[in-house]
PDB file of N, CA and C in Angstrom:
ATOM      1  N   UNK A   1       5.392 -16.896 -18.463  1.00  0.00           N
ATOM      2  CA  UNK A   1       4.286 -16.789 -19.388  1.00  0.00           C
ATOM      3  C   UNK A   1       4.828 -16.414 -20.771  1.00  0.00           C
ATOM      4  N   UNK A   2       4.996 -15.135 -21.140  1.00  0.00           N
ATOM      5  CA  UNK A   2       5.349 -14.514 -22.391  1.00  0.00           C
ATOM      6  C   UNK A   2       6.747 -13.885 -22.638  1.00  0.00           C
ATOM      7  N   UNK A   3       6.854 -13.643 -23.229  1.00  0.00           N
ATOM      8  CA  UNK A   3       8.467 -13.118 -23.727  1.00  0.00           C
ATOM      9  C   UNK A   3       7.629 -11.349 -23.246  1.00  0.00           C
ATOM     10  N   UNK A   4       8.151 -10.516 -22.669  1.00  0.00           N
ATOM     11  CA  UNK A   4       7.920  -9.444 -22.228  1.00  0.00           C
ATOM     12  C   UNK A   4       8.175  -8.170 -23.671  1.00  0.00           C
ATOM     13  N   UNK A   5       7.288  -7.950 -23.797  1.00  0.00           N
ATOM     14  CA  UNK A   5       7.323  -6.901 -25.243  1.00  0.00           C
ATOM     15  C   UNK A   5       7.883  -5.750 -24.772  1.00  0.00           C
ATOM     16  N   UNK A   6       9.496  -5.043 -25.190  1.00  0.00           N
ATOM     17  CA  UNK A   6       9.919  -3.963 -24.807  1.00  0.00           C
ATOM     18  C   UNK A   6       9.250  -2.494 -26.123  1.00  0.00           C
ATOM     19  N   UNK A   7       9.015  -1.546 -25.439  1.00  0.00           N
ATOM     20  CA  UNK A   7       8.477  -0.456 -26.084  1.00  0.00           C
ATOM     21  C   UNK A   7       9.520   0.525 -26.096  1.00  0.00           C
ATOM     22  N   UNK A   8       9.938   1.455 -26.931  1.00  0.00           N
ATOM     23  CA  UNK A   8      10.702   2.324 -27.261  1.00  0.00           C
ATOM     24  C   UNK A   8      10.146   3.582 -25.639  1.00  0.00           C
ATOM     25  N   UNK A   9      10.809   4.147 -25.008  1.00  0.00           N
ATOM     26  CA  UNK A   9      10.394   5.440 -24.247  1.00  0.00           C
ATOM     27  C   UNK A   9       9.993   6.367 -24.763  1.00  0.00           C
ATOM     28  N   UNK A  10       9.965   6.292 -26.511  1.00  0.00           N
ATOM     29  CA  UNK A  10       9.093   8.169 -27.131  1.00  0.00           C
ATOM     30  C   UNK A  10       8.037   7.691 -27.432  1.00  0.00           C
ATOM     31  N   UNK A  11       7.152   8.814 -26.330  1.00  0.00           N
ATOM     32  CA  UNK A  11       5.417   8.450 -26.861  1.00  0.00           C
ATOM     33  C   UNK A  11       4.983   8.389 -28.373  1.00  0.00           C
ATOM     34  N   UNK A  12       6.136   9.185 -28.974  1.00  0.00           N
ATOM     35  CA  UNK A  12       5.559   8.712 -30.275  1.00  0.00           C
ATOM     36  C   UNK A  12       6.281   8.050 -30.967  1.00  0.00           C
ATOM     37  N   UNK A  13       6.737   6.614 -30.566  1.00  0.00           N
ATOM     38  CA  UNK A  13       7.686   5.687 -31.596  1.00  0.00           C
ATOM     39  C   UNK A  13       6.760   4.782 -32.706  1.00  0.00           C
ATOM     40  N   UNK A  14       5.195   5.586 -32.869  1.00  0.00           N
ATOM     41  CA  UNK A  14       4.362   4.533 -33.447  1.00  0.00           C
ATOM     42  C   UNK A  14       4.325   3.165 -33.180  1.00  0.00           C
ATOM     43  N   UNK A  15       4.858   2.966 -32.447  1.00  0.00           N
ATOM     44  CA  UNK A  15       4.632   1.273 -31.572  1.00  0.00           C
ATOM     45  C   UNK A  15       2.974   1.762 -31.041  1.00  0.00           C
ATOM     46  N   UNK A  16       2.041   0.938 -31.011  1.00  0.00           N
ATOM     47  CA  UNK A  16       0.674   0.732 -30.750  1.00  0.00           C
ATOM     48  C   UNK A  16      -0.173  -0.675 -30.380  1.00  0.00           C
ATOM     49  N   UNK A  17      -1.360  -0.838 -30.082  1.00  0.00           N
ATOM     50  CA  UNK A  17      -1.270  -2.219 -29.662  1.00  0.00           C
ATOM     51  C   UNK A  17      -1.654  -2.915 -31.454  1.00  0.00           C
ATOM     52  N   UNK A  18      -2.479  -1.902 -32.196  1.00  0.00           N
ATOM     53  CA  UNK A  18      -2.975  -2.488 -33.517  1.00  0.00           C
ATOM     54  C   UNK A  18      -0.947  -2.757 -34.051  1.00  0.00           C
ATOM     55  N   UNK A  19      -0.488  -2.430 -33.691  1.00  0.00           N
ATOM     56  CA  UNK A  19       0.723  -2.487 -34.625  1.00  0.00           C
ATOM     57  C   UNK A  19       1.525  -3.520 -34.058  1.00  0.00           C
ATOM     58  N   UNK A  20       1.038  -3.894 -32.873  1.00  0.00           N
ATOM     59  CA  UNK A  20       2.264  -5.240 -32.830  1.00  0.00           C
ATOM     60  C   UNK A  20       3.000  -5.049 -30.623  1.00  0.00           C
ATOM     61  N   UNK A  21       2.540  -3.930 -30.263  1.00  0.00           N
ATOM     62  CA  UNK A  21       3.080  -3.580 -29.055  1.00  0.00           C
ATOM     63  C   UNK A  21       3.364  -4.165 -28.290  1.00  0.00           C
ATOM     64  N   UNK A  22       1.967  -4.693 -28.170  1.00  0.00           N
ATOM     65  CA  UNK A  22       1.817  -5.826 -26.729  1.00  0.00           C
ATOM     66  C   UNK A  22       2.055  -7.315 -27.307  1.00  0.00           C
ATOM     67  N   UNK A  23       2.002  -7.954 -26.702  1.00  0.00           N
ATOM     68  CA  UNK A  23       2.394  -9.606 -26.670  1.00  0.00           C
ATOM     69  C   UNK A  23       1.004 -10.275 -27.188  1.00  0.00           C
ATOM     70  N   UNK A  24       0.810 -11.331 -27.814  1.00  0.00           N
ATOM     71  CA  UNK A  24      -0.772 -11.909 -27.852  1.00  0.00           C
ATOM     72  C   UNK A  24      -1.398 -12.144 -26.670  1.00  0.00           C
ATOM     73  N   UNK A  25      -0.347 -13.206 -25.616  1.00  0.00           N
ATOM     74  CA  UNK A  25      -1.488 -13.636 -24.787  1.00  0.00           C
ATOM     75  C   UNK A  25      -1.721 -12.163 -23.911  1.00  0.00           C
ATOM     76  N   UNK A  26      -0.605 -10.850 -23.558  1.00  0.00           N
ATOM     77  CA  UNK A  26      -1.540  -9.610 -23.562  1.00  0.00           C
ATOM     78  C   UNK A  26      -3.031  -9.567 -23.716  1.00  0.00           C
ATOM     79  N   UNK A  27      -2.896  -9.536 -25.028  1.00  0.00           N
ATOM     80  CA  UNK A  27      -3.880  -9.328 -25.725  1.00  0.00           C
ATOM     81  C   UNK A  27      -5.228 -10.165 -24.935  1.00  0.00           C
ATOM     82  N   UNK A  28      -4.762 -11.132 -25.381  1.00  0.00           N
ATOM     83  CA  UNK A  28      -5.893 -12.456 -25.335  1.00  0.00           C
ATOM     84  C   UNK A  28      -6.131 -12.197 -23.547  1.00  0.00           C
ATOM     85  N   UNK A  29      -5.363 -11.867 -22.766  1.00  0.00           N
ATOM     86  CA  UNK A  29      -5.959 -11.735 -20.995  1.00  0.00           C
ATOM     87  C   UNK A  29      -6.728 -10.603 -21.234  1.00  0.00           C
ATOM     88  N   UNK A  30      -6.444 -10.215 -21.316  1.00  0.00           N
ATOM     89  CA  UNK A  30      -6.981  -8.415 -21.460  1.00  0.00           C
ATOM     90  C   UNK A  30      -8.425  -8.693 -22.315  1.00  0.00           C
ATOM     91  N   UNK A  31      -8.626  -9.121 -22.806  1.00  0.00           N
ATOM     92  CA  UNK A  31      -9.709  -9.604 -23.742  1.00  0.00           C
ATOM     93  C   UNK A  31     -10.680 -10.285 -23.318  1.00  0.00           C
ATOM     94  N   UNK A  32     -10.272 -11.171 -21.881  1.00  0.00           N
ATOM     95  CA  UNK A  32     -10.627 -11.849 -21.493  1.00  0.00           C
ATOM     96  C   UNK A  32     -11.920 -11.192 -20.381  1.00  0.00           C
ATOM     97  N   UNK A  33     -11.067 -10.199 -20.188  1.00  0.00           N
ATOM     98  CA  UNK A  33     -11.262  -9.515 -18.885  1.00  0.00           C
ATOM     99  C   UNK A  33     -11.966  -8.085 -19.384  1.00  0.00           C
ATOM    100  N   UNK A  34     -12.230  -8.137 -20.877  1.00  0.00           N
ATOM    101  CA  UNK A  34     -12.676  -6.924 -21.296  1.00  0.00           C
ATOM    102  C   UNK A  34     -12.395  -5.576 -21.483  1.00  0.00           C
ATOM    103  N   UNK A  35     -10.768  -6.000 -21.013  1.00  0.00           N
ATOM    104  CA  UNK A  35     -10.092  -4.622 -20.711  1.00  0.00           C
ATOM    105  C   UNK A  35      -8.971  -3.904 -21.891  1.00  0.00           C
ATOM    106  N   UNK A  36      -9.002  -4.624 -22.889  1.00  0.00           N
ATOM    107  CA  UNK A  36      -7.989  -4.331 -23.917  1.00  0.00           C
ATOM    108  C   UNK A  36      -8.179  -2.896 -24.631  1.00  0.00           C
ATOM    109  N   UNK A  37      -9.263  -2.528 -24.699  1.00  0.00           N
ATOM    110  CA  UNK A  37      -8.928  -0.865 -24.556  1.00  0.00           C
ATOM    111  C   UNK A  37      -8.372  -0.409 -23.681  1.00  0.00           C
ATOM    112  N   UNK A  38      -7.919  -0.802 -22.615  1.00  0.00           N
ATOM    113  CA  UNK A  38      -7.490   0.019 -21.784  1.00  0.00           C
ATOM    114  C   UNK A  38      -5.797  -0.087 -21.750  1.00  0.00           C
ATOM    115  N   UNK A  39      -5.614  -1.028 -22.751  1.00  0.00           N
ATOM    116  CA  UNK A  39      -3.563  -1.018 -22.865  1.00  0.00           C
ATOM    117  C   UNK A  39      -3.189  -0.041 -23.546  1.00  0.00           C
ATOM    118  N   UNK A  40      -3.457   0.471 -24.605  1.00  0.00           N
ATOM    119  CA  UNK A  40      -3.391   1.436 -25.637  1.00  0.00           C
ATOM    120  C   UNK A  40      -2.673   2.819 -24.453  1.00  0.00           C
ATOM    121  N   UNK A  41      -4.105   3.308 -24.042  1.00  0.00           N
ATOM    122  CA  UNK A  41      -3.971   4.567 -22.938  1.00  0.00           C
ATOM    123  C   UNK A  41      -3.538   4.520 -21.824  1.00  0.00           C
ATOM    124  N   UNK A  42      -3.228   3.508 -21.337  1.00  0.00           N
ATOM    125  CA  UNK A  42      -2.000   3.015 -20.030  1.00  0.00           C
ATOM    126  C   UNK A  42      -1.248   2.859 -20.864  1.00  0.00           C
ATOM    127  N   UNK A  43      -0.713   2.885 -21.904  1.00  0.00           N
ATOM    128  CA  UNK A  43       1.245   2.417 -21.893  1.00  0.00           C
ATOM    129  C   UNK A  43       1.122   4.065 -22.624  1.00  0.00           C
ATOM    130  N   UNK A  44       0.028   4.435 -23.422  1.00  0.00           N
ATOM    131  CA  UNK A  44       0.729   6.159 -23.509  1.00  0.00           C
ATOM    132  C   UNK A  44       0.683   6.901 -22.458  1.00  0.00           C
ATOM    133  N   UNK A  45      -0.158   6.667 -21.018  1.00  0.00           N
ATOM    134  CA  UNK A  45       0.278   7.385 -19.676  1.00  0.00           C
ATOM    135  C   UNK A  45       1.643   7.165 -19.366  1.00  0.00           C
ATOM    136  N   UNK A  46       1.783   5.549 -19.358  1.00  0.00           N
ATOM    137  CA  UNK A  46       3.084   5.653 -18.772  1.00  0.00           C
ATOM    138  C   UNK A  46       4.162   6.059 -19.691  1.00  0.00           C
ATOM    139  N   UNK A  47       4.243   6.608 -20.688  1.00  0.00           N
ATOM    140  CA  UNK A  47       5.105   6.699 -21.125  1.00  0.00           C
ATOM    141  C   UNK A  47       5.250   8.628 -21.362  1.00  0.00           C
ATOM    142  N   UNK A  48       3.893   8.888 -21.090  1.00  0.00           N
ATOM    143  CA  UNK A  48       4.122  10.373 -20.369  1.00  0.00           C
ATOM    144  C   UNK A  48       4.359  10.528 -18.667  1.00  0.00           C
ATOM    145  N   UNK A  49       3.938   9.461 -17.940  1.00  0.00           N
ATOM    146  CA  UNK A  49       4.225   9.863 -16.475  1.00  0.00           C
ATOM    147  C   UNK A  49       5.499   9.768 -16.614  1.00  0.00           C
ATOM    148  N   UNK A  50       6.373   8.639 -17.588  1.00  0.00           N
ATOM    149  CA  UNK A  50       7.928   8.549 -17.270  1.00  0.00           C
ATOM    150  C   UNK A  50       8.594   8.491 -18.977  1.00  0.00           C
ATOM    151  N   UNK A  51       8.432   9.956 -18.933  1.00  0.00           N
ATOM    152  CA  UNK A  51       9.161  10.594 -20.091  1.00  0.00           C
ATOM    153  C   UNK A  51      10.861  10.192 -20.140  1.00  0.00           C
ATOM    154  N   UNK A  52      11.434   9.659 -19.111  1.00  0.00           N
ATOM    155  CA  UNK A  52      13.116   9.625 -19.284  1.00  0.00           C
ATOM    156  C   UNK A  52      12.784   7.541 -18.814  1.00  0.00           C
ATOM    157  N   UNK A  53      12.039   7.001 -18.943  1.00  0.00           N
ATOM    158  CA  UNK A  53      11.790   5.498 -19.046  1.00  0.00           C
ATOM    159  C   UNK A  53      13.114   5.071 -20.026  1.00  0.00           C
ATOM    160  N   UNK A  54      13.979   4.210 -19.709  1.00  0.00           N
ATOM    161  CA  UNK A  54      14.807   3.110 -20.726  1.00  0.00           C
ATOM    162  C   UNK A  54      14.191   1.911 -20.992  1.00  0.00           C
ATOM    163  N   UNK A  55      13.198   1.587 -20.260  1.00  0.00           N
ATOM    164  CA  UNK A  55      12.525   0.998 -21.122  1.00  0.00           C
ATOM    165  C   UNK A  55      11.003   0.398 -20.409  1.00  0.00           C
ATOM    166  N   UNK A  56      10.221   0.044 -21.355  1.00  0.00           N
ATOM    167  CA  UNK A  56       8.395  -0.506 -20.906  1.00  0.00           C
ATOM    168  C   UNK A  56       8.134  -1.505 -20.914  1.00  0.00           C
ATOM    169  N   UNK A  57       8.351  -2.689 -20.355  1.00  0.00           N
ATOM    170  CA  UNK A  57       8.165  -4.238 -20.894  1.00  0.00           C
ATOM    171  C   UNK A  57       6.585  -4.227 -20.410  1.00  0.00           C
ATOM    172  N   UNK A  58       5.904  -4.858 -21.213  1.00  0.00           N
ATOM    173  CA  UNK A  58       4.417  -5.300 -20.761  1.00  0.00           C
ATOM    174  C   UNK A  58       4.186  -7.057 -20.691  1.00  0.00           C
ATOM    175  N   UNK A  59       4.100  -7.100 -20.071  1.00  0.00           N
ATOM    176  CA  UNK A  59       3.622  -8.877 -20.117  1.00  0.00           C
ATOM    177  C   UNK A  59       2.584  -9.107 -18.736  1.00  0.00           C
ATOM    178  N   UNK A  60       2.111 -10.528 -19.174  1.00  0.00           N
ATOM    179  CA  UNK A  60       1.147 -11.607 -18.315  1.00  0.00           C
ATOM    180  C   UNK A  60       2.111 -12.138 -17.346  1.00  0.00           C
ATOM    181  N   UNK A  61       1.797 -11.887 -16.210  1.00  0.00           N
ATOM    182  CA  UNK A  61       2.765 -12.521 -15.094  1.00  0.00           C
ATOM    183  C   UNK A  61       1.360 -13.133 -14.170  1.00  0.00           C
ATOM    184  N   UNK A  62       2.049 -14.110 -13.168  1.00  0.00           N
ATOM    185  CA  UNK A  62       1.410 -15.044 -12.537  1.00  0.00           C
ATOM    186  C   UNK A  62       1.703 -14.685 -10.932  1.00  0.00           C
ATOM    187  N   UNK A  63       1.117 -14.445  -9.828  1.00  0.00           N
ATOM    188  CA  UNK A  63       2.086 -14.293  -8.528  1.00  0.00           C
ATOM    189  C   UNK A  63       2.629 -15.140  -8.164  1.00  0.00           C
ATOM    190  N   UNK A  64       3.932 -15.827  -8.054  1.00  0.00           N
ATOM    191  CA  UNK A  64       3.927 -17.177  -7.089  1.00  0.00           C
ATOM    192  C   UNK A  64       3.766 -16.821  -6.013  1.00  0.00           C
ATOM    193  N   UNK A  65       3.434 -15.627  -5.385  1.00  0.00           N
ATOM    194  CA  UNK A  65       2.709 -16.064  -3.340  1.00  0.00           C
ATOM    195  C   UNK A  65       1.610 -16.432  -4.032  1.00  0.00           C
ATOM    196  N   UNK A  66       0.919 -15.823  -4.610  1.00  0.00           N
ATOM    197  CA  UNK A  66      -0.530 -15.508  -4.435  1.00  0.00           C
ATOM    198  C   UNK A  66      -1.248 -16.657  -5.854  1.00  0.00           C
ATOM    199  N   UNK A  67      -2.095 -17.470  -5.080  1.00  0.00           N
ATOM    200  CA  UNK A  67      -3.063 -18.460  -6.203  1.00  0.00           C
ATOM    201  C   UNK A  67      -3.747 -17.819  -7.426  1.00  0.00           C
ATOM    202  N   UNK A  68      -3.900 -17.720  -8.286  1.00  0.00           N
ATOM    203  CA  UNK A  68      -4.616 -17.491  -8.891  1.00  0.00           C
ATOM    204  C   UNK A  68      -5.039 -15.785  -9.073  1.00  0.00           C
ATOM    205  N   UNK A  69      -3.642 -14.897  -8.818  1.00  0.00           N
ATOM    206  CA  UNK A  69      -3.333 -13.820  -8.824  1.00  0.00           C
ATOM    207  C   UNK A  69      -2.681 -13.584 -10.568  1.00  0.00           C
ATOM    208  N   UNK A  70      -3.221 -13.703 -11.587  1.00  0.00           N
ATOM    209  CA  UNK A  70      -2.631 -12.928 -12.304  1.00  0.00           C
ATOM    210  C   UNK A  70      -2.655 -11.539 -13.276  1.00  0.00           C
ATOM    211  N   UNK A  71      -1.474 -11.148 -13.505  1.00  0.00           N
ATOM    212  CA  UNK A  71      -2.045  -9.717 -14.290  1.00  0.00           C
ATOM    213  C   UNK A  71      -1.013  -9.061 -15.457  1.00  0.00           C
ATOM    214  N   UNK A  72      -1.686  -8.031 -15.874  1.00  0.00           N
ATOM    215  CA  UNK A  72      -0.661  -7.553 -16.898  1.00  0.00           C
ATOM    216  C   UNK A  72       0.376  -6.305 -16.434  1.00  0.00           C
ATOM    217  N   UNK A  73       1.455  -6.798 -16.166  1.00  0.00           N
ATOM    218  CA  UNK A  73       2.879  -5.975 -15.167  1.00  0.00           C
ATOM    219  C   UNK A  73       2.945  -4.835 -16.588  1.00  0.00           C
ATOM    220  N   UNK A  74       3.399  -3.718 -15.908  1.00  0.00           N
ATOM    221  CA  UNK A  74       4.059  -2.581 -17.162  1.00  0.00           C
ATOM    222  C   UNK A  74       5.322  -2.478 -16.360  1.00  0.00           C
ATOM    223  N   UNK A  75       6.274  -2.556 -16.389  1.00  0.00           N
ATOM    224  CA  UNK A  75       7.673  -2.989 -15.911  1.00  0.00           C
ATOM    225  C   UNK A  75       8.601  -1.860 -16.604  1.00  0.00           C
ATOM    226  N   UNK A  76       8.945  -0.829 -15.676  1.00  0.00           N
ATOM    227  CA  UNK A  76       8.925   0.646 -16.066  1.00  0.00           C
ATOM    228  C   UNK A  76      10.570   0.673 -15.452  1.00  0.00           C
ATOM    229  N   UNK A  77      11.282   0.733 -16.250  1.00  0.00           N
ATOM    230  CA  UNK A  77      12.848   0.936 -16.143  1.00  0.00           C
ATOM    231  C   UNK A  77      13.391   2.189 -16.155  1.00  0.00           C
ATOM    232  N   UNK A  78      13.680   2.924 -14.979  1.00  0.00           N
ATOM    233  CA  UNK A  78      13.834   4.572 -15.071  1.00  0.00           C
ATOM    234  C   UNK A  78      14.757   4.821 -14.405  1.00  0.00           C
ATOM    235  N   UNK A  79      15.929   5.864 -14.436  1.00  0.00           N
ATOM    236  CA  UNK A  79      16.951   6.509 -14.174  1.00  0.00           C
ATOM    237  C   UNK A  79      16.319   7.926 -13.534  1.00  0.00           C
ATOM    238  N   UNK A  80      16.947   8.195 -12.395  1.00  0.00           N
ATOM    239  CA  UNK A  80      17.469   9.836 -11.842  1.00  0.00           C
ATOM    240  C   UNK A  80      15.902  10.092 -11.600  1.00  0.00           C
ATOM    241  N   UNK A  81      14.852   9.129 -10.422  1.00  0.00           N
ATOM    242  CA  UNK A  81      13.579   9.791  -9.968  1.00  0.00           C
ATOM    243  C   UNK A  81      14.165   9.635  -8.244  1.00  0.00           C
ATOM    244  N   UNK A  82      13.471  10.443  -7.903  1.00  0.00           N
ATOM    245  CA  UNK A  82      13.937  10.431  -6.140  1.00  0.00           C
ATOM    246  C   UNK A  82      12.514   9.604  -5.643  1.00  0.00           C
ATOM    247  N   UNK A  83      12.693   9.149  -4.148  1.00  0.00           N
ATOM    248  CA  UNK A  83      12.022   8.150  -3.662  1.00  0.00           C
ATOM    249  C   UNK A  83      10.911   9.221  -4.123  1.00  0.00           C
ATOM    250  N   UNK A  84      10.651  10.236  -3.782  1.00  0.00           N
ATOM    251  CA  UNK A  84       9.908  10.951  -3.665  1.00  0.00           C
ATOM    252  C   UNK A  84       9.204  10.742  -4.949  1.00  0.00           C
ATOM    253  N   UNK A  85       9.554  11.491  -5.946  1.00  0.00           N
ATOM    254  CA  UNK A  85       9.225  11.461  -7.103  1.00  0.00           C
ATOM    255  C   UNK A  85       8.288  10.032  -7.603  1.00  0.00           C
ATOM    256  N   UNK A  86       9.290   9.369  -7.414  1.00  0.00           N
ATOM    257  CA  UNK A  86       8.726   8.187  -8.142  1.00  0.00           C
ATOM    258  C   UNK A  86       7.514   7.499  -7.121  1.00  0.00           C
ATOM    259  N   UNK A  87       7.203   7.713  -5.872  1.00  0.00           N
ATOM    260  CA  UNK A  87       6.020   7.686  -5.499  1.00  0.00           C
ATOM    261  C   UNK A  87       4.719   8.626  -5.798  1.00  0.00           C
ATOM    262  N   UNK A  88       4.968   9.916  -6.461  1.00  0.00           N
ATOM    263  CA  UNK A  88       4.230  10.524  -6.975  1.00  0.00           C
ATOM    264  C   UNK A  88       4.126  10.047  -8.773  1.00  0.00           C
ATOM    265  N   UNK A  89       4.809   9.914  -9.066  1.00  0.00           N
ATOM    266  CA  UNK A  89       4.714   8.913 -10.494  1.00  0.00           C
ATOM    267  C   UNK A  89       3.729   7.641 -10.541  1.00  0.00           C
ATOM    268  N   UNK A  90       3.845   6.758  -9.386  1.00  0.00           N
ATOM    269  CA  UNK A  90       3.174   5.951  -9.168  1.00  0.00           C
ATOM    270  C   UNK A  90       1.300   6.103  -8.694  1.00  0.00           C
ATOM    271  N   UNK A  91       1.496   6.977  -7.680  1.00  0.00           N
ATOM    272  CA  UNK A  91       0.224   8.216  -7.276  1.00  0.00           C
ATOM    273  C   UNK A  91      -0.408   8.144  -9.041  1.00  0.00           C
ATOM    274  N   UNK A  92       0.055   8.868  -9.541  1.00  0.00           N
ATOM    275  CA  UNK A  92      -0.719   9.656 -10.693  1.00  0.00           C
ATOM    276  C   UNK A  92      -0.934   8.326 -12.047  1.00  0.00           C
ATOM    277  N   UNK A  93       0.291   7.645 -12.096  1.00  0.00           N
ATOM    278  CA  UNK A  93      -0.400   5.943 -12.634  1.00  0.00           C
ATOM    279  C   UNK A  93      -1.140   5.586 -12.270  1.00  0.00           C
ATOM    280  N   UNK A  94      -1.503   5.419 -11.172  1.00  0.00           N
ATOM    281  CA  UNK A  94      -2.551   4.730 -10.142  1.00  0.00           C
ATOM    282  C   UNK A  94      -3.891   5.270 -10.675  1.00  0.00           C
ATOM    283  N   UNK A  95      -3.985   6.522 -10.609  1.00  0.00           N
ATOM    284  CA  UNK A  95      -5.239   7.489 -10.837  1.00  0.00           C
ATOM    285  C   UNK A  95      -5.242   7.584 -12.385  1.00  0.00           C
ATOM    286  N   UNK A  96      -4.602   7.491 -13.152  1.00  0.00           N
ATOM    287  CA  UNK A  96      -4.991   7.279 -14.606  1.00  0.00           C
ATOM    288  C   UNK A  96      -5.486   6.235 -14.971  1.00  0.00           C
ATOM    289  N   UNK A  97      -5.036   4.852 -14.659  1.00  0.00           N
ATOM    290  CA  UNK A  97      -5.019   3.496 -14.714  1.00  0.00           C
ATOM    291  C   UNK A  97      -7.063   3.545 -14.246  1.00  0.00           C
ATOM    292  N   UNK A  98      -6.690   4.054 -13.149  1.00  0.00           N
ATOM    293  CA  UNK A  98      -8.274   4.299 -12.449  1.00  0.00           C
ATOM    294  C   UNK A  98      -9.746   5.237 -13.386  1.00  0.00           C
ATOM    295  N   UNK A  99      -8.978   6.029 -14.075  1.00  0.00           N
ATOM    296  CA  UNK A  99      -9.957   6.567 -14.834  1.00  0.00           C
ATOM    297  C   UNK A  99      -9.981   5.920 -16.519  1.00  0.00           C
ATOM    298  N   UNK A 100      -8.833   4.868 -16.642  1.00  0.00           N
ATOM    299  CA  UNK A 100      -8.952   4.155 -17.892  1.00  0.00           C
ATOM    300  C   UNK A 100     -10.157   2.921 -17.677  1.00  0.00           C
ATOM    301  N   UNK A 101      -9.521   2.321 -16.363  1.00  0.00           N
ATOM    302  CA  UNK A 101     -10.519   0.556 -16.255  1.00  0.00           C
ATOM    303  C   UNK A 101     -10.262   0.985 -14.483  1.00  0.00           C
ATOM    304  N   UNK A 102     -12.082   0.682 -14.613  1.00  0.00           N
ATOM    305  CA  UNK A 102     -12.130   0.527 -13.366  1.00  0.00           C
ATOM    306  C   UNK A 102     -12.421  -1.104 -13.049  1.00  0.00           C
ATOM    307  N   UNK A 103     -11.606  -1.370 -12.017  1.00  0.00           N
ATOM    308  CA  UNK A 103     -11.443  -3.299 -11.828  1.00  0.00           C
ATOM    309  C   UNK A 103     -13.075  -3.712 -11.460  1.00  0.00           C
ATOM    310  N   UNK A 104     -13.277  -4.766 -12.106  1.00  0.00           N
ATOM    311  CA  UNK A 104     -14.925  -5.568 -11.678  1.00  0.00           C
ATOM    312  C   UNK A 104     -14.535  -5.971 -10.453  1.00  0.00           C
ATOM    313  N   UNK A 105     -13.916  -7.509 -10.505  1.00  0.00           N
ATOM    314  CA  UNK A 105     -13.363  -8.019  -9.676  1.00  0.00           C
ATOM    315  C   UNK A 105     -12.355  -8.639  -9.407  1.00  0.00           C
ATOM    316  N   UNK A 106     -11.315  -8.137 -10.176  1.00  0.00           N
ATOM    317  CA  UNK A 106      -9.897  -8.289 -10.057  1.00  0.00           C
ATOM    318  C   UNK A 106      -8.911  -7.636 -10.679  1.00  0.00           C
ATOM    319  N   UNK A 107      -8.369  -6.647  -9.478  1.00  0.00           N
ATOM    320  CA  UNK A 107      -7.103  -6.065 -10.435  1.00  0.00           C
ATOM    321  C   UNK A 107      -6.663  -6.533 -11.606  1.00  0.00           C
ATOM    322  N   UNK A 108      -6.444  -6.026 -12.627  1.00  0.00           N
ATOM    323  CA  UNK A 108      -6.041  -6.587 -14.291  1.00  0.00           C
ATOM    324  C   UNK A 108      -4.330  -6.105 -13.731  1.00  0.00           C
ATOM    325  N   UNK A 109      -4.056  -4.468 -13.485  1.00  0.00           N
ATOM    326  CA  UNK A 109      -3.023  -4.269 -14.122  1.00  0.00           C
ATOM    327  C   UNK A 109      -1.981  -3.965 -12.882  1.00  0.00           C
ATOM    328  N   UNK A 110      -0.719  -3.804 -12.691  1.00  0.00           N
ATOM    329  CA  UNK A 110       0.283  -3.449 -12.291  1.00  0.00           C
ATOM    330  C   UNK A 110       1.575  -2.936 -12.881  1.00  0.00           C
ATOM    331  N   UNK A 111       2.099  -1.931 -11.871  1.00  0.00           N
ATOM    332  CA  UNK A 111       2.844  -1.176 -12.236  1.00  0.00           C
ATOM    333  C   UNK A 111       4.130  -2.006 -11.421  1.00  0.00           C
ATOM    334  N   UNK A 112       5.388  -1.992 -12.164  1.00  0.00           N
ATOM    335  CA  UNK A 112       6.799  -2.412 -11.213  1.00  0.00           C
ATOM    336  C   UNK A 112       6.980  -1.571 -11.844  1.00  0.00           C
ATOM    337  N   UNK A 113       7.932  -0.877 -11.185  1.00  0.00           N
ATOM    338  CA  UNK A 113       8.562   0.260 -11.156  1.00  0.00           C
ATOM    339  C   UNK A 113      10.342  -0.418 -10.870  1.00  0.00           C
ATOM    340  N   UNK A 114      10.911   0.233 -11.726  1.00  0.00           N
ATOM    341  CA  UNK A 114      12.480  -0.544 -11.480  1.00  0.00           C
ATOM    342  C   UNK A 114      13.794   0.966 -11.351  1.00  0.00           C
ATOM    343  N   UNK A 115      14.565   1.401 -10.312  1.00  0.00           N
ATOM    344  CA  UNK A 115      14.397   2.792 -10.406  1.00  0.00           C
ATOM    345  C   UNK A 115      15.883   2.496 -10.528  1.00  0.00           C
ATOM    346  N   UNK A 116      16.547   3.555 -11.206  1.00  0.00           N
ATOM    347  CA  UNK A 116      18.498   3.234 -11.487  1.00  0.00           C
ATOM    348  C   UNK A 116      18.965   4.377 -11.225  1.00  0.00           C
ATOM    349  N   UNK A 117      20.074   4.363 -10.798  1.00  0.00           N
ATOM    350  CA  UNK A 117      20.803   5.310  -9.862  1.00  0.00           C
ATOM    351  C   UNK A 117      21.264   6.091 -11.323  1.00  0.00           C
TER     352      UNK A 117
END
């Protein structure tokens, strides 16, 4: 789909979506789906759930199993979390994500999680 927009890991690198953050067609799915307020405060969760992140790519991905499965991945590149951890990282994404957009009828967003020794 899109060239994957990488975000700096400091919540405050002034990267924003008015400033250029996310990708257009981002934009334009998310828009689609009514949900584009809700990128802003998901990429500053995730970038407080994973304060030591190397890096945030956001993009429109497509499933190839799945028909007509697509969504906006936050593709979370992180060093030194234990299985543990980073299932509670995911836990508490999950539940933010949940109190940002709640899905009509189709998941919008996903988390990959990419974890480095």
């Amino acid at each position: 789909m899109s060239t994957p927009q990488t975000t700096s890991p400091a919540p405050n690198s002034g990267t924003n979506g008015a400033n250029g953050a996310f990708p257009a067609d981002v934009l334009t799915f998310a828009a689609a789906y009514q949900a584009e307020n809700a990128l802003q405060p998901l990429l500053d969760a995730t970038h407080r759930i994973f304060p030591t992140a190397q890096s945030i790519k956001v993009s429109v991905e497509e499933d190839p199993e799945l028909r007509d499965n697509t969504q906006i991945v936050f593709e979370v590149q992180v060093a030194g979390l234990s299985l543990d951890q980073s299932r509670r990282a995911r836990r508490q994404w999950n539940e933010v994500l949940l109190s940002i957009h709640r899905p009509t009828r189709k998941l919008l967003f996903c988390l990959l999680l990419k974890l480095k020794s």
